[in-house]
C-alpha atoms as a PDB file:
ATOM      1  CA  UNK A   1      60.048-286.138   5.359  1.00  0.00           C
ATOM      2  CA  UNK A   2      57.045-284.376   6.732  1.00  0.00           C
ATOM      3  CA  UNK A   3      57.451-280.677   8.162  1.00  0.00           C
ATOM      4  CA  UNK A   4      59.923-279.659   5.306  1.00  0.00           C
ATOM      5  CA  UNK A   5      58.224-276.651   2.943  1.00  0.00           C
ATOM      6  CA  UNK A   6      59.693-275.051  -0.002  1.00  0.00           C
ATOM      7  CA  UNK A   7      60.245-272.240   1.504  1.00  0.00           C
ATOM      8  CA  UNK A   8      63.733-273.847   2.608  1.00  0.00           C
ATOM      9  CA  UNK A   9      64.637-273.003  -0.655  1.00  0.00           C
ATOM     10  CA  UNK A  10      65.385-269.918  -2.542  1.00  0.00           C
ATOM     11  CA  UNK A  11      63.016-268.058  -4.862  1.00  0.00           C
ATOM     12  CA  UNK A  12      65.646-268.721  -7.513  1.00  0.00           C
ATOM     13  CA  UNK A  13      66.378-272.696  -6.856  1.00  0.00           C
ATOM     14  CA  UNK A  14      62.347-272.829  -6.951  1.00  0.00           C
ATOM     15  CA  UNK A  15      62.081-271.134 -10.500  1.00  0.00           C
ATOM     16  CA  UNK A  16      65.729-273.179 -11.508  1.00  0.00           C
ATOM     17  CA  UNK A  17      63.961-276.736 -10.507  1.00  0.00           C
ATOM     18  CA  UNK A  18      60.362-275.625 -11.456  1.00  0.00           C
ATOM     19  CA  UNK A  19      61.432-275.109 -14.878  1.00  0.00           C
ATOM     20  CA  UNK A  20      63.066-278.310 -15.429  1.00  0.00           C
ATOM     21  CA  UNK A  21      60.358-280.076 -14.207  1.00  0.00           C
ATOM     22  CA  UNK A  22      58.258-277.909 -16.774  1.00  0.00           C
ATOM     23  CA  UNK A  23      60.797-279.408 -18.994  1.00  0.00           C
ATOM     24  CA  UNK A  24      60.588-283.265 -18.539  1.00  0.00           C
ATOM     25  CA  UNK A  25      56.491-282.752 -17.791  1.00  0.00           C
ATOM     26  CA  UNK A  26      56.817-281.459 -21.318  1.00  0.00           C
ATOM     27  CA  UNK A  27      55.368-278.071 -20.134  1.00  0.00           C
ATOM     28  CA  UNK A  28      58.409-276.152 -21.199  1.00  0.00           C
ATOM     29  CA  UNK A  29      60.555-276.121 -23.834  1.00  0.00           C
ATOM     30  CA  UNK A  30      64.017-277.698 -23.306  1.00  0.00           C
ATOM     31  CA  UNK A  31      66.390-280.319 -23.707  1.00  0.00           C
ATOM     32  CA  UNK A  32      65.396-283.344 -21.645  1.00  0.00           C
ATOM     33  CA  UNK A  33      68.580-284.407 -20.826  1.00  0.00           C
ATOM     34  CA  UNK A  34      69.943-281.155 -19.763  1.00  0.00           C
ATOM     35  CA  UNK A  35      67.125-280.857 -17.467  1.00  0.00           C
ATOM     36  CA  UNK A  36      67.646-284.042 -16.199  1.00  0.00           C
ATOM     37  CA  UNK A  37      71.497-283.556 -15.121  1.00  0.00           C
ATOM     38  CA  UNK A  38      70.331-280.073 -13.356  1.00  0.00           C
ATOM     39  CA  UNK A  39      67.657-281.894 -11.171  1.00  0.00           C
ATOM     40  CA  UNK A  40      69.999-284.508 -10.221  1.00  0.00           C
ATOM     41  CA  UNK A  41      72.731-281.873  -8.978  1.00  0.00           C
ATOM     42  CA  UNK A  42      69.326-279.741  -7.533  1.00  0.00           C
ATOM     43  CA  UNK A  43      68.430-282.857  -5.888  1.00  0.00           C
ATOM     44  CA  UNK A  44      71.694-282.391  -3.312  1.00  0.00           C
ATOM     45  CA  UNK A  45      70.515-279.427  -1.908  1.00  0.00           C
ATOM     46  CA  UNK A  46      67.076-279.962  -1.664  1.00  0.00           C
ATOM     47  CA  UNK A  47      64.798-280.533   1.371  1.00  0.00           C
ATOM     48  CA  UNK A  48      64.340-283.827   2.371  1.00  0.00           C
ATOM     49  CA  UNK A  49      60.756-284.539   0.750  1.00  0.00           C
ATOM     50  CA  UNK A  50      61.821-282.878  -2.802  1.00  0.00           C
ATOM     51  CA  UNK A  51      65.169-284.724  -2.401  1.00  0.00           C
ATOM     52  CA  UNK A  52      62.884-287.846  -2.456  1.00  0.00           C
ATOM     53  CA  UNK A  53      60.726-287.042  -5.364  1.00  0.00           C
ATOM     54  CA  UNK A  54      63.501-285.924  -7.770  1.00  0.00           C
ATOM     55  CA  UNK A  55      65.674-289.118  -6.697  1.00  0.00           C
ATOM     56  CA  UNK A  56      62.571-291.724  -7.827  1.00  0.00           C
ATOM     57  CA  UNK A  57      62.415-289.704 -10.848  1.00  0.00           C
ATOM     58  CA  UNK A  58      58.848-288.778  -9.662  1.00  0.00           C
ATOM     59  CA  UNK A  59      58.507-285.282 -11.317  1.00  0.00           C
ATOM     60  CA  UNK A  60      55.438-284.620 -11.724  1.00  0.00           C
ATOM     61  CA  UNK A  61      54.766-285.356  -7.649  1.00  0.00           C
ATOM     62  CA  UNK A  62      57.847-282.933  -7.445  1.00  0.00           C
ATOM     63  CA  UNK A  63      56.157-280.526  -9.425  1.00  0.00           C
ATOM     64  CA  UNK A  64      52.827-280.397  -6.901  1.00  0.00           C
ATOM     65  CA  UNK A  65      55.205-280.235  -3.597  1.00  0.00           C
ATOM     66  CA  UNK A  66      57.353-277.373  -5.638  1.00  0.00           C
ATOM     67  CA  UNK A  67      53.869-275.693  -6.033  1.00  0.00           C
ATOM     68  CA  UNK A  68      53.026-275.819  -2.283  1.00  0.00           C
ATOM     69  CA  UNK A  69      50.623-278.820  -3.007  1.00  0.00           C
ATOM     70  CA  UNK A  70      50.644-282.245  -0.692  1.00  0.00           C
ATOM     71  CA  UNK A  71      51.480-285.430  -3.887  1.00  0.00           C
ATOM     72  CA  UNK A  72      48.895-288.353  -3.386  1.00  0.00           C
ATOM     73  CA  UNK A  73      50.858-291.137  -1.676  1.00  0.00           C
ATOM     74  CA  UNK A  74      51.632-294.331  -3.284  1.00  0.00           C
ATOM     75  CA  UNK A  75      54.553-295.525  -5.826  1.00  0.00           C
ATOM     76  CA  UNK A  76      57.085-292.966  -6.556  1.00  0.00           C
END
């Protein structure tokens, strides 16, 4: 999973997925389970290492990779 950036993805999936993260971290306003349905469909397009995060519901580590930020390692 190392090696993969964000950059791989476009300035618009970035916002798309940051925001629904924003949503579930309770950051943004929103409706949970809408936000949840567009990360899951997100989650077939993204790299690798995001692809990961997003699929053990681990949004908040998704949030700090999205951000250009290495997530502590441990349980997703």
């Amino acid at each position: 999973m190392k090696g993969q950036s964000n950059e791989t993805l476009s300035g618009q999936q970035r916002d798309h997925i940051r925001h629904h993260l924003r949503v579930i971290l309770g950051k943004e306003e929103g409706t949970i389970a809408d936000s949840l349905q567009a990360l899951d469909i997100a989650a077939g397009e993204a790299p690798a290492e995001l692809r990961h995060y997003l699929s053990k519901r681990s949004y908040a580590k998704a949030e700090i990779w999205l951000d250009g930020g290495q997530p502590p390692h441990g349980t997703c």
